[in-house]
Protein backbone atom coordinates (compact mmCIF):
# COMPACT_ATOMS: atom_id res chain seq x y z
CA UNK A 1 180.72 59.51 131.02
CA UNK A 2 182.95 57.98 133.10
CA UNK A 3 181.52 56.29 136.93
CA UNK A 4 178.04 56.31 137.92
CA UNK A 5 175.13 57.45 135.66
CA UNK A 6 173.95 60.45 135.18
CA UNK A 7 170.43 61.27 135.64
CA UNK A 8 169.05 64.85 133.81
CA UNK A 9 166.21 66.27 135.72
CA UNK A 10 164.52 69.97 136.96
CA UNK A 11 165.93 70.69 140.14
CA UNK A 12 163.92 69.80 143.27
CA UNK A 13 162.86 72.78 145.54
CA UNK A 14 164.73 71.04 148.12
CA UNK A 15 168.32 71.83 146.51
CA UNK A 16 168.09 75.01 146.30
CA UNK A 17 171.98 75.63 147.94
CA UNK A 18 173.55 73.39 145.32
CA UNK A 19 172.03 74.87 142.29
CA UNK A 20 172.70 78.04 143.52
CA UNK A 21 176.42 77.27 144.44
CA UNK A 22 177.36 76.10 140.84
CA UNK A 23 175.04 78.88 139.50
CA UNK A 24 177.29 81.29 141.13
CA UNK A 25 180.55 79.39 139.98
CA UNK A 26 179.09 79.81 136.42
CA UNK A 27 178.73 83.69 136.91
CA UNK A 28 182.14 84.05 138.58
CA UNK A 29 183.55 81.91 135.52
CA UNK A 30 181.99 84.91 133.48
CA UNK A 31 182.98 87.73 135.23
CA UNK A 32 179.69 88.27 136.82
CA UNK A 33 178.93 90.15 140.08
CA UNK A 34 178.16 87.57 142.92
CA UNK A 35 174.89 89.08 143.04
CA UNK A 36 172.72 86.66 145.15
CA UNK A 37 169.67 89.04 144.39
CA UNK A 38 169.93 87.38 140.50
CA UNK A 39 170.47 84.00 141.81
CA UNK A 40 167.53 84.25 144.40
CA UNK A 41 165.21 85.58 141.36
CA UNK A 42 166.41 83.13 138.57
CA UNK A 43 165.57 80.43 141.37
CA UNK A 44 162.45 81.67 141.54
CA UNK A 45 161.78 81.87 137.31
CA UNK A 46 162.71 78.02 137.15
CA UNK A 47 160.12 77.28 140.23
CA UNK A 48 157.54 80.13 138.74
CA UNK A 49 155.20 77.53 136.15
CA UNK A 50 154.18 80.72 134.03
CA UNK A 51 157.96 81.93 133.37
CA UNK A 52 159.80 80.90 130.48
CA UNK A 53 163.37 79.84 131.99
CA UNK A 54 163.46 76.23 132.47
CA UNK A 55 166.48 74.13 134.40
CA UNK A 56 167.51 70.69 134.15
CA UNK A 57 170.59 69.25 136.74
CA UNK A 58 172.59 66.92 135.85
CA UNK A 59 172.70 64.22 139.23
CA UNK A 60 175.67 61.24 139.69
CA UNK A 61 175.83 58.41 142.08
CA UNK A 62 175.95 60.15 145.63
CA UNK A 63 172.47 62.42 144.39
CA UNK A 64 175.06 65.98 144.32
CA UNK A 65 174.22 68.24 141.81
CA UNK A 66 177.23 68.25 139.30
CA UNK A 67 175.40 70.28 136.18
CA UNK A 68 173.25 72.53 135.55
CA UNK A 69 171.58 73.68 131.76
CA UNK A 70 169.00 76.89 132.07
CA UNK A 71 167.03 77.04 128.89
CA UNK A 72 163.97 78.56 127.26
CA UNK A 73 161.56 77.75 124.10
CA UNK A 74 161.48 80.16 121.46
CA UNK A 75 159.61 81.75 118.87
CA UNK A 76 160.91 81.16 115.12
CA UNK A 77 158.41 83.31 113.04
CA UNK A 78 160.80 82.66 109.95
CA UNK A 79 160.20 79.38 109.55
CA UNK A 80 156.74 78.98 111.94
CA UNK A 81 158.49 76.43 114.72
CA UNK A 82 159.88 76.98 117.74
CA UNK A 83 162.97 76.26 119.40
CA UNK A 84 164.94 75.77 122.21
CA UNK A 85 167.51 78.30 123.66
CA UNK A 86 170.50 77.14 125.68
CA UNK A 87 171.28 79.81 128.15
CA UNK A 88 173.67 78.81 130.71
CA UNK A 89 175.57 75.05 130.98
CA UNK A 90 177.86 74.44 133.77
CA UNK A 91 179.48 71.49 134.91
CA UNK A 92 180.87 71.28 138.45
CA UNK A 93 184.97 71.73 137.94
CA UNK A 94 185.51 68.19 139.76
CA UNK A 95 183.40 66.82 136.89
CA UNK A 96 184.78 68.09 133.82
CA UNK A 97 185.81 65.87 131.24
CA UNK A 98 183.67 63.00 132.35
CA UNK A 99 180.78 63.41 129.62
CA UNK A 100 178.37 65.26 132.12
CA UNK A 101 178.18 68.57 129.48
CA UNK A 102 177.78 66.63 126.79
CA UNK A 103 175.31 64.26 128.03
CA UNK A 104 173.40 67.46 129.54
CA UNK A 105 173.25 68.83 125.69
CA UNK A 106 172.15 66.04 124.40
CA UNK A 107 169.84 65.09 127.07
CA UNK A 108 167.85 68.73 126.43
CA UNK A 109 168.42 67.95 122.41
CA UNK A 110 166.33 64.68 123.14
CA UNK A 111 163.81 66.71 125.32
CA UNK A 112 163.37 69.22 122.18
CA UNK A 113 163.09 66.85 119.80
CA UNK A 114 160.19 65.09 121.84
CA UNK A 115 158.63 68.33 121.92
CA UNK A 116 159.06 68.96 118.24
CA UNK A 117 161.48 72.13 118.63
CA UNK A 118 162.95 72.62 115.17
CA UNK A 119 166.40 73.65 116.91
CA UNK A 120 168.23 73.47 120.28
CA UNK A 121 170.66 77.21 120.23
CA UNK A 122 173.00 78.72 122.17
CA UNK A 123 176.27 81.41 122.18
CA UNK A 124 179.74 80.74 124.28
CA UNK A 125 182.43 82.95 124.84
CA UNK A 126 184.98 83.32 121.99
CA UNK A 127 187.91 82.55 123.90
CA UNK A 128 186.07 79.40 126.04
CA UNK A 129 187.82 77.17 124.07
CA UNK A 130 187.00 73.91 126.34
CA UNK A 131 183.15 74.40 125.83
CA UNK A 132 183.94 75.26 121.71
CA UNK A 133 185.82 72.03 121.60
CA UNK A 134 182.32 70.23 122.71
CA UNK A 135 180.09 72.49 121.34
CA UNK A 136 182.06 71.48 117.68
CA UNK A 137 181.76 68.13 118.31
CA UNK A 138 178.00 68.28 119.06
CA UNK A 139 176.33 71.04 116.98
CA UNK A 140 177.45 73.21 113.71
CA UNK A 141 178.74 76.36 114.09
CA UNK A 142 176.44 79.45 112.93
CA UNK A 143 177.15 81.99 110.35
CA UNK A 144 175.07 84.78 112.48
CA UNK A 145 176.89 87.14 114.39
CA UNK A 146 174.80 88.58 117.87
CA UNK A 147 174.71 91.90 118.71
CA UNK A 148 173.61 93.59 122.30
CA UNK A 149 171.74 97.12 123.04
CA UNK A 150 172.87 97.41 126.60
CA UNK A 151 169.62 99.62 128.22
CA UNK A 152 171.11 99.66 131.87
């Protein structure tokens, strides 16, 4: 990463409009409705001890919020460990390309490792072929293809 350091932490309480700014980038970069209702209520899951979703921000030099990684553990009956699902990365569009994604990956690889998660997971897009180039570079590709029942 290029300029100051990068410090990986939960968010604080306090910065609440930041996170939710680049958490509504990320679901605009998707194609999701601007639905402040979701962001509101994911807020609350990473402040709520007893709910699974976890977040971790990525921080640089002037303390702005330039990253963010929501993530879960997971269950892996098969082999009797658990893991750790990736559910949304975003890096702040000023920041790409300066190592901030992939020192947010690894950052929540070293957190699941300390925890002794047998796996850190996660799906992109097909066509996001800027994340794919990182996520190839960091991780192995899967043989398993996902599949959705949509109930709503």
């Amino acid at each position: 990463m290029t300029g100051a350091a990068m410090v990986l932490r939960p968010p604080h309480i306090t910065e609440h409009q930041q996170w939710a700014a680049l958490f509504a980038a990320y679901r605009e970069f998707y194609g999701l409705d601007p639905d402040g209702t979701v962001i509101e209520r994911v807020w609350a899951w990473i402040h709520d001890p007893t709910h699974e979703v976890n977040a971790l921000v990525a921080v640089c030099g002037d303390g702005d919020i330039v990253g963010l990684a929501h993530h879960r553990r997971f269950a892996r009956p098969s082999g009797g460990t658990t893991g750790v699902y990736l559910d949304d990365l975003m890096v702040h569009p000023d920041h790409r390309g300066t190592g901030i994604g992939r020192g947010m990956v690894e950052g929540l690889s070293a957190i699941a490792h300390r925890e002794g998660a047998s796996v850190v997971r996660w799906v992109t897009a097909a066509d996001n072929a800027t994340a794919r180039s990182l996520y190839g570079a960091l991780a192995e590709p899967t043989t398993w293809v996902t599949y959705d029942i949509s109930l709503r």
